[in-house]
C-alpha atoms as a PDB file:
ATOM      1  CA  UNK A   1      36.249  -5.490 -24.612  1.00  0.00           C
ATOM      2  CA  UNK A   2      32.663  -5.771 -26.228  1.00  0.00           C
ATOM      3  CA  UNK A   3      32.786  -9.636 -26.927  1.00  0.00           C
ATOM      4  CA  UNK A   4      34.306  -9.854 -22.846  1.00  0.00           C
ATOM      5  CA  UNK A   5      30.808  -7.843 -21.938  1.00  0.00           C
ATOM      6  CA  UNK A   6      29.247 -10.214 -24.522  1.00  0.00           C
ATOM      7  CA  UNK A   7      31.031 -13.236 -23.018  1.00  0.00           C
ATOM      8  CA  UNK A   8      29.280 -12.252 -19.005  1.00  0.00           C
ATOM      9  CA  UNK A   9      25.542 -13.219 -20.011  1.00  0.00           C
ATOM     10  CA  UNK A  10      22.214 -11.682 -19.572  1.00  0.00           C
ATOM     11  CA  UNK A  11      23.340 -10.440 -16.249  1.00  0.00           C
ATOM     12  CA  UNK A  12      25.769  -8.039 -18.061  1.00  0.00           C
ATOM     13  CA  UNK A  13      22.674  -6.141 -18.943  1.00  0.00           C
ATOM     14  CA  UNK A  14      21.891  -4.661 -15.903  1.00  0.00           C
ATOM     15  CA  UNK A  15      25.920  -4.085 -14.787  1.00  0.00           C
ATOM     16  CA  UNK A  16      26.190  -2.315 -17.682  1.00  0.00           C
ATOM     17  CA  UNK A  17      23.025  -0.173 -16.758  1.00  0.00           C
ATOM     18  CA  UNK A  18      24.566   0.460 -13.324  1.00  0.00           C
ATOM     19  CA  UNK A  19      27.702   1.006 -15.198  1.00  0.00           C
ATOM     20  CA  UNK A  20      26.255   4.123 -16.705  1.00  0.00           C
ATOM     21  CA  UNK A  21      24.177   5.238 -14.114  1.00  0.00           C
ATOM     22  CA  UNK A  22      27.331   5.643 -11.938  1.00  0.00           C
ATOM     23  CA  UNK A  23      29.852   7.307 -14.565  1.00  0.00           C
ATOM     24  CA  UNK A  24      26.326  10.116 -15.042  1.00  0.00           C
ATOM     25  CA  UNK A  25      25.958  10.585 -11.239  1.00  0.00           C
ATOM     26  CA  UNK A  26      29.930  10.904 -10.250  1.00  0.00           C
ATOM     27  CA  UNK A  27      30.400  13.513 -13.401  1.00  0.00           C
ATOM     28  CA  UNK A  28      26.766  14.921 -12.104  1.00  0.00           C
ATOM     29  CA  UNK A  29      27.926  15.305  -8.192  1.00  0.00           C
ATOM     30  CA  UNK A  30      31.761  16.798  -8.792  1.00  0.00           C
ATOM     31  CA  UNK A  31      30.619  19.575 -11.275  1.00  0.00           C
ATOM     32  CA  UNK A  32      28.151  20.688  -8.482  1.00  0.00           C
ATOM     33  CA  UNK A  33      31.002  20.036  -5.533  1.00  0.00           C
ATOM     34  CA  UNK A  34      33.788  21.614  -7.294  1.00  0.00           C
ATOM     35  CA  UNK A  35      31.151  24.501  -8.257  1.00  0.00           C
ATOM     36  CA  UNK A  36      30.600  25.005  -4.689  1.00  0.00           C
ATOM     37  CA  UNK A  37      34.025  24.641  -3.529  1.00  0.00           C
ATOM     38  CA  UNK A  38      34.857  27.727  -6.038  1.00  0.00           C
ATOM     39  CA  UNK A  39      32.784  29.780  -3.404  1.00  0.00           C
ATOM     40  CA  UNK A  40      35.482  31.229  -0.921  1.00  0.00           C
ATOM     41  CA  UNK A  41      32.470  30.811   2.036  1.00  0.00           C
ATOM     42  CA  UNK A  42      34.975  32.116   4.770  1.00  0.00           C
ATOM     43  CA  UNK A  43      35.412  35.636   2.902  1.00  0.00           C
ATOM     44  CA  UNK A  44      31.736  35.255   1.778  1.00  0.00           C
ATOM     45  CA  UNK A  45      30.481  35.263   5.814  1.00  0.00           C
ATOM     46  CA  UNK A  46      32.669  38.168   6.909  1.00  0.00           C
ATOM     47  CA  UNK A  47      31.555  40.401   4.155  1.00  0.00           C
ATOM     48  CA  UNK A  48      27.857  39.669   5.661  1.00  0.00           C
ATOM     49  CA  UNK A  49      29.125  40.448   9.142  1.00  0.00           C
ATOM     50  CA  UNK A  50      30.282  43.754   7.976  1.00  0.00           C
ATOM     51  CA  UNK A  51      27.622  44.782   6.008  1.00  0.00           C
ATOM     52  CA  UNK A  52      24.997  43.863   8.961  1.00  0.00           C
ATOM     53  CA  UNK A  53      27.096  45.647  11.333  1.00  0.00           C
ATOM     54  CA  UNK A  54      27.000  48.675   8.935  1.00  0.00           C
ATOM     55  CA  UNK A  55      23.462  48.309   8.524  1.00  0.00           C
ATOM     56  CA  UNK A  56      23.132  47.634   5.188  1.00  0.00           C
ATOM     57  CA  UNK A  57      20.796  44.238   5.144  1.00  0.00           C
ATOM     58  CA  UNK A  58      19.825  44.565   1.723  1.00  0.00           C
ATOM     59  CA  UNK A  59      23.478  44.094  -0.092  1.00  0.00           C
ATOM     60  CA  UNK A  60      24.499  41.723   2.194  1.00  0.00           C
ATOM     61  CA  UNK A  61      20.775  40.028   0.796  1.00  0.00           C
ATOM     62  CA  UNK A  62      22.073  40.996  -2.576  1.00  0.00           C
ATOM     63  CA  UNK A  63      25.840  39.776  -1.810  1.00  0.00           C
ATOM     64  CA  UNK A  64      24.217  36.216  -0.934  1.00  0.00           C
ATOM     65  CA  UNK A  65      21.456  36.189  -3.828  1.00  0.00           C
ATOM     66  CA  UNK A  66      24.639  36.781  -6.438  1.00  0.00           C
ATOM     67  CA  UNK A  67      26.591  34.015  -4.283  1.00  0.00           C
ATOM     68  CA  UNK A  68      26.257  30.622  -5.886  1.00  0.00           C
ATOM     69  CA  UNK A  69      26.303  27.679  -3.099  1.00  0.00           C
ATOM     70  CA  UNK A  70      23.926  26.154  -0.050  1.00  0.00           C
ATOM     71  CA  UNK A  71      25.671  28.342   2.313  1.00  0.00           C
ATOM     72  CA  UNK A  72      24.781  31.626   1.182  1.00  0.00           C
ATOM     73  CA  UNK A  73      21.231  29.939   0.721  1.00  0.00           C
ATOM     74  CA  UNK A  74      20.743  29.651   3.926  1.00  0.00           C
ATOM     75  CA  UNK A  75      22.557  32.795   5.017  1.00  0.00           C
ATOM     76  CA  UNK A  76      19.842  34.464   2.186  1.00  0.00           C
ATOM     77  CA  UNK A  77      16.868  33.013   4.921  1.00  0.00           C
ATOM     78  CA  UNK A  78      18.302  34.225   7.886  1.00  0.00           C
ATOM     79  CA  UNK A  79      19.433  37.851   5.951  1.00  0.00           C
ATOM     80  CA  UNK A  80      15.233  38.474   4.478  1.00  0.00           C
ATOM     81  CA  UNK A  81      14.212  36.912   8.067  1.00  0.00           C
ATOM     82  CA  UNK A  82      15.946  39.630   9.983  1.00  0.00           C
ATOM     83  CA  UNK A  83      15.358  42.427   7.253  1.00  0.00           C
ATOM     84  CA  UNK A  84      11.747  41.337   8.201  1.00  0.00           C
ATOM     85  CA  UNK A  85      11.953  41.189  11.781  1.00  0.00           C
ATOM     86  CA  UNK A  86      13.721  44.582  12.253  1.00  0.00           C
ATOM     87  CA  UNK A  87      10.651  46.375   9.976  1.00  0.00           C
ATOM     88  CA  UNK A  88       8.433  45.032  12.124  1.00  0.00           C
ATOM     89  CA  UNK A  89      10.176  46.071  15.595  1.00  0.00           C
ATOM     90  CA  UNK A  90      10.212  42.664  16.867  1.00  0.00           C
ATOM     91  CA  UNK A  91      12.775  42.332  20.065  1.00  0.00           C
ATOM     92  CA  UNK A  92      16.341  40.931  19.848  1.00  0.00           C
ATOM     93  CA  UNK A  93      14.933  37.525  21.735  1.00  0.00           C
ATOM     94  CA  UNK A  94      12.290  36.929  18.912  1.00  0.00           C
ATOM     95  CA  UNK A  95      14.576  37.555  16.287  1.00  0.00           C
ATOM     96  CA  UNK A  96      17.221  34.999  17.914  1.00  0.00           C
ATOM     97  CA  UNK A  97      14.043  32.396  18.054  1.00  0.00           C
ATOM     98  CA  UNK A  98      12.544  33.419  14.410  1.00  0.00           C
ATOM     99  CA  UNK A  99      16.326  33.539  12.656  1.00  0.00           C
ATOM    100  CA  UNK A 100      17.152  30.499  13.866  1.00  0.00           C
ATOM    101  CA  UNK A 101      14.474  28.516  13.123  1.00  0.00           C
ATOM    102  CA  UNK A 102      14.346  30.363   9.541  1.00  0.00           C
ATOM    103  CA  UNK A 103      17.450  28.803   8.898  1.00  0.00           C
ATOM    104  CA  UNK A 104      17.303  25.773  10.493  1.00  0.00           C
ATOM    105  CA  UNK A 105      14.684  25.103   8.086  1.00  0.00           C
ATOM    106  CA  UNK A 106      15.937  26.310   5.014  1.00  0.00           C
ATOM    107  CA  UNK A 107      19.048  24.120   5.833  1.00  0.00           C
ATOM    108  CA  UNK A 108      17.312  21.385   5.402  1.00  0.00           C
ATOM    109  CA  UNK A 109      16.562  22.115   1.764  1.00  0.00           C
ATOM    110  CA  UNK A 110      20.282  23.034   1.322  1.00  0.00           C
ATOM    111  CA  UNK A 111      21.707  19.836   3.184  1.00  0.00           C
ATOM    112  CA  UNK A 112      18.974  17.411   0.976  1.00  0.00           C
ATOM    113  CA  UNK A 113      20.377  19.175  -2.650  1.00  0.00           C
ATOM    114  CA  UNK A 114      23.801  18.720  -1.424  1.00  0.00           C
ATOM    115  CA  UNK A 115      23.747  15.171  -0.936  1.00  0.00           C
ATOM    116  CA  UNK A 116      21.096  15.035  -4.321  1.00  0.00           C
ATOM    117  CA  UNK A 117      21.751  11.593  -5.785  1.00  0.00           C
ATOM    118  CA  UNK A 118      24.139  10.203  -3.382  1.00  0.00           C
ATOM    119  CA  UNK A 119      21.813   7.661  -2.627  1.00  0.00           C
ATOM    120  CA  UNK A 120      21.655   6.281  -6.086  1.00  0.00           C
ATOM    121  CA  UNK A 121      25.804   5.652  -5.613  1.00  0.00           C
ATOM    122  CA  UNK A 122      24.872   3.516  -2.727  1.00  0.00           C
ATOM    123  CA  UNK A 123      22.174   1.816  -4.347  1.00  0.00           C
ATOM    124  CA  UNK A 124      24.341   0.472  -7.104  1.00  0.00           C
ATOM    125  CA  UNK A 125      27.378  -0.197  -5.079  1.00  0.00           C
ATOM    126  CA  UNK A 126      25.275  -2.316  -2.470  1.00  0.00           C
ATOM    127  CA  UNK A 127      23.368  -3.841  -6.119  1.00  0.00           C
ATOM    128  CA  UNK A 128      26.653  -4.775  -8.385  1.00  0.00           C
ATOM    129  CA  UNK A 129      27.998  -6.875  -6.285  1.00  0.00           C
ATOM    130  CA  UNK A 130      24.832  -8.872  -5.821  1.00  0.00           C
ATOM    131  CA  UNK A 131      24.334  -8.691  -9.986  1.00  0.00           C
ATOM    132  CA  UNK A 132      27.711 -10.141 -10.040  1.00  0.00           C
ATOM    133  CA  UNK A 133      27.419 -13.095  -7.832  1.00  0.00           C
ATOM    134  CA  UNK A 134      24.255 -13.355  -9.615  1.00  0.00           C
ATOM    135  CA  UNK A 135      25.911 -14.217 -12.951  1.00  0.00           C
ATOM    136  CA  UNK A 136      28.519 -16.074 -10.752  1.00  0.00           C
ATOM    137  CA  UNK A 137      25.622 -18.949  -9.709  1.00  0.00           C
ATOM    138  CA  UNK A 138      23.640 -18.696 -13.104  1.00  0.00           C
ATOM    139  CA  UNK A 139      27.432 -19.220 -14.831  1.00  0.00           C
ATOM    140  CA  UNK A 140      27.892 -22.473 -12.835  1.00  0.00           C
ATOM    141  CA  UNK A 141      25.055 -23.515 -12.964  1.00  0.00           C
ATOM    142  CA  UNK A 142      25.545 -23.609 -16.805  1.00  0.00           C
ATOM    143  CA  UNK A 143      28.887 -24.996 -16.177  1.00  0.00           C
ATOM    144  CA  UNK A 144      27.800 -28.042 -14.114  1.00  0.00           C
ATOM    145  CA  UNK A 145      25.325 -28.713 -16.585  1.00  0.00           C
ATOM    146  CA  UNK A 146      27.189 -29.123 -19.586  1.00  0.00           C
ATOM    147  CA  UNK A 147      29.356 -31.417 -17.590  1.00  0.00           C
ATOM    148  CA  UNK A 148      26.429 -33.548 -16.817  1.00  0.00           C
ATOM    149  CA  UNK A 149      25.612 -33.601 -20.325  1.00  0.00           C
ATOM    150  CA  UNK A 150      28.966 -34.266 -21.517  1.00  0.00           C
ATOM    151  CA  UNK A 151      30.004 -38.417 -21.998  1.00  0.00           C
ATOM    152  CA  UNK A 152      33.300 -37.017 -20.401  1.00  0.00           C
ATOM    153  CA  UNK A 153      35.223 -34.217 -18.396  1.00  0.00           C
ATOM    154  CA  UNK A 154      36.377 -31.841 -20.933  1.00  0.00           C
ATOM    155  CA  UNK A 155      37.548 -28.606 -19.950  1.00  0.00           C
ATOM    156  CA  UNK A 156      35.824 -26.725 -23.134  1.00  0.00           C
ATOM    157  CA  UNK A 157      32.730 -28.058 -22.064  1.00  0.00           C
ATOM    158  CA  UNK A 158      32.620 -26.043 -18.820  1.00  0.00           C
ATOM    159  CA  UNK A 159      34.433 -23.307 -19.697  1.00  0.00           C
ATOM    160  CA  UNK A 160      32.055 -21.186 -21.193  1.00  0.00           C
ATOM    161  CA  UNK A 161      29.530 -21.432 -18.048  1.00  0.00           C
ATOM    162  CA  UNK A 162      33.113 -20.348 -15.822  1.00  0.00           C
ATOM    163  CA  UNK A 163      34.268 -17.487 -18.362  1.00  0.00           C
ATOM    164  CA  UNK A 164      30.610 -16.434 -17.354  1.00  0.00           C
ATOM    165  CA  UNK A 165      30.663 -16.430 -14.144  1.00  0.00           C
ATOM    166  CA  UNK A 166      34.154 -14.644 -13.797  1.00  0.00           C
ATOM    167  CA  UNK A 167      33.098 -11.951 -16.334  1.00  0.00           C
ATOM    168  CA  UNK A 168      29.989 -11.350 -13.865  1.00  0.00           C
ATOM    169  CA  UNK A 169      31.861 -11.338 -11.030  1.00  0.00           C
ATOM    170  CA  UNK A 170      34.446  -8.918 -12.294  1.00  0.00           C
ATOM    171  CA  UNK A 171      31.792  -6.555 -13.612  1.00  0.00           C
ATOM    172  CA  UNK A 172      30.269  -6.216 -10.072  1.00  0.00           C
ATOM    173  CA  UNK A 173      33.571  -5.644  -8.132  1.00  0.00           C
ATOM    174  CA  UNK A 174      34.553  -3.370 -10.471  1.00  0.00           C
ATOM    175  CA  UNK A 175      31.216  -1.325 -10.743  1.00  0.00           C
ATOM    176  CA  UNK A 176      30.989  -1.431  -6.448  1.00  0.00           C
ATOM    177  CA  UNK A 177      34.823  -0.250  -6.805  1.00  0.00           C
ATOM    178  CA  UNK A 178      34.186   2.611  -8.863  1.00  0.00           C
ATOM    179  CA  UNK A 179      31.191   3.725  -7.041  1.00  0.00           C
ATOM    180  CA  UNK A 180      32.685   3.701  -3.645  1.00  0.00           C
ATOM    181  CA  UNK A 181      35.448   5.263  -3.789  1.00  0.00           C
ATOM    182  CA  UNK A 182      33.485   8.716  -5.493  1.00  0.00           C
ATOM    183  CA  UNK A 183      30.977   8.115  -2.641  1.00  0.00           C
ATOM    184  CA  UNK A 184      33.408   8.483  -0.055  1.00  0.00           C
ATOM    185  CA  UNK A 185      34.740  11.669  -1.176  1.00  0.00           C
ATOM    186  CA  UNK A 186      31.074  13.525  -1.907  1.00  0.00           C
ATOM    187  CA  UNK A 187      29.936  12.686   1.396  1.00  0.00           C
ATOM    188  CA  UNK A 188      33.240  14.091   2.844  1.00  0.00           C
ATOM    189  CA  UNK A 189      32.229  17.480   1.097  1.00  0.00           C
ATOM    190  CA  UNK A 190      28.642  16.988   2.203  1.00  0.00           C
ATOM    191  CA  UNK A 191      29.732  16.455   6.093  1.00  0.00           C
ATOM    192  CA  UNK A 192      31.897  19.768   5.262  1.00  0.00           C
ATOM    193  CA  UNK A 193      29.314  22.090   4.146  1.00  0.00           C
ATOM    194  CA  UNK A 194      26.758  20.598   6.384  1.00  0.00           C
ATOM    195  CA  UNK A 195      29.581  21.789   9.439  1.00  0.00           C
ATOM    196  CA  UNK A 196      29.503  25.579   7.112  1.00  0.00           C
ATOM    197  CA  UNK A 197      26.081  26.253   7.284  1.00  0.00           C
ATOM    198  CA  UNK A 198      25.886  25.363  10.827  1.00  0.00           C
ATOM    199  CA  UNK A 199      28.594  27.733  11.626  1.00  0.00           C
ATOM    200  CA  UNK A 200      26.940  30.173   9.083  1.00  0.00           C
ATOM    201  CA  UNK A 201      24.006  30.166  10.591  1.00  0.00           C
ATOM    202  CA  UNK A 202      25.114  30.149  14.360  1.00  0.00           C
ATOM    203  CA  UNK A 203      27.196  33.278  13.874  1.00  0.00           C
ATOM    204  CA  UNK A 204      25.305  35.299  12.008  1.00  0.00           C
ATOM    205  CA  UNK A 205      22.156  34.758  14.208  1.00  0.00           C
ATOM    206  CA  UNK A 206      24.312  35.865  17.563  1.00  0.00           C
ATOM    207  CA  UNK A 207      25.911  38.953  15.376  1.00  0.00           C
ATOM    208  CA  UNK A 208      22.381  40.036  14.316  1.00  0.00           C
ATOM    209  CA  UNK A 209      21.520  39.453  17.830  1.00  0.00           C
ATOM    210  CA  UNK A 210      24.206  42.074  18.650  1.00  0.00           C
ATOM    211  CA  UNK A 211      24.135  43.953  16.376  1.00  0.00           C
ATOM    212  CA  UNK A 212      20.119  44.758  17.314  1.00  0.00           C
ATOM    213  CA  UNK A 213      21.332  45.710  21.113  1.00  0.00           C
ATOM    214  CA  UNK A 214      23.599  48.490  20.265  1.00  0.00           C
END
C-alpha cells in the first residue's frame, strides 16, 4: 500500500494531507452529532413547558444548563431572558419582542458550532479531485516524455509516468468519495436541529407569552 502511495508522486503529498484531515474531521463531527442526538430534545421541551407553566423559571434554567446540546442553548437564552423580563415587570408584548430576538440571536451561535468544520469537508472534497487530475497531467506529462526520449515505443518506458497518473487520480476520487458521503449525512443532522431550535424557540416564546396573561 505504501510503495502504491510512493508510486503517485509529489502530488501524493498533499492527498495524503487531505487524507488525514478528513478521517480527523468525520471522527471530530459524529462524536459531537451522536452526542447531541443522545439528547431526547422532544421530552427535554415539554419538561420546560411544565416547569414555566408552574412557575418555576429557575429549574427549567437549571434543567437546560445540565442539558448538553444547541437546543437547550438556546432554550437557556430565552429561559434567563424571560426570568429577566418578568423581574422587571415588562408587558407580555415586550417579552414576545425581547425573547425572540434573545434567541434568535443566540441561535446563531448554536447553528455556526453545529455545522463547526463542515466547511473544511467541502474544501477537500471540491480540492482532491483537482490534486488528482493534478498528478493525472504532471504523470503524462512524464509519460510522453520518456517516450520522446526513448529510440523506440516501449511500454516500460511510459509506464511509470501512467502508474502515476492513475495512482493520483485514484487518490482524489477516493478522498472526494469519502468526504462526501460523511458530508451529506452531518448536514442532514445540521438541517434537523436547525428545524429544533426553531420550533424550540417558537413555542416556548408563545407559551411564555401565555403563560404571562393568566
Amino acid at each position: 500500500m505504501f510503495k502504491t502511495i510512493l508510486q503517485g508522486g509529489y502530488m501524493m503529498i498533499p492527498l495524503m494531507f487531505l487524507s488525514v484531515l478528513t478521517i480527523a474531521v468525520v471522527i471530530d463531527r459524529a462524536m459531537a452529532f451522536m452526542k447531541n442526538r443522545s439528547v431526547d430534545v422532544q421530552s427535554l421541551r415539554a419538561e420546560v413547558m411544565r416547569l414555566v407553566k408552574d412557575g418555576n423559571i429557575q429549574d427549567a434554567i437549571l434543567l437546560c444548563a445540565s442539558t448538553p446540546g444547541p437546543v437547550s442553548a438556546v432554550i437557556l437564552a430565552g429561559l434567563q431572558s424571560l426570568q429577566n423580563l418578568q423581574n422587571a415587570g415588562e408587558s407580555t408584548n415586550a417579552i414576545r419582542v425581547v425573547m425572540a430576538k434573545s434567541m434568535d440571536d443566540y441561535a446563531l451561535h448554536a447553528i455556526s458550532a453545529v455545522q463547526k468544520r463542515l466547511s473544511i469537508l467541502d474544501t477537500v472534497g471540491n480540492s482532491a479531485p483537482l490534486f488528482g487530475m493534478s498528478g493525472t497531467v504532471l504523470g503524462m506529462i512524464s509519460a510522453f516524455a520518456n517516450m520522446a526520449q526513448s529510440s523506440g515505443l516501449d511500454a516500460s518506458v511510459v509506464a511509470g509516468g501512467i502508474s502515476e497518473a492513475l495512482i493520483t487520480t485514484a487518490g482524489g476520487l477516493l478522498i472526494a468519495l469519502g468526504e462526501v458521503i460523511p458530508l451529506k449525512i452531518f448536514s442532514s443532522f445540521a438541517e434537523e436541529i436547525e428545524l429544533e431550535i426553531e420550533d424550540a424557540s417558537t413555542e416556548l416564546v408563545e407559551f411564555a407569552v401565555l403563560s404571562s396573561q393568566e
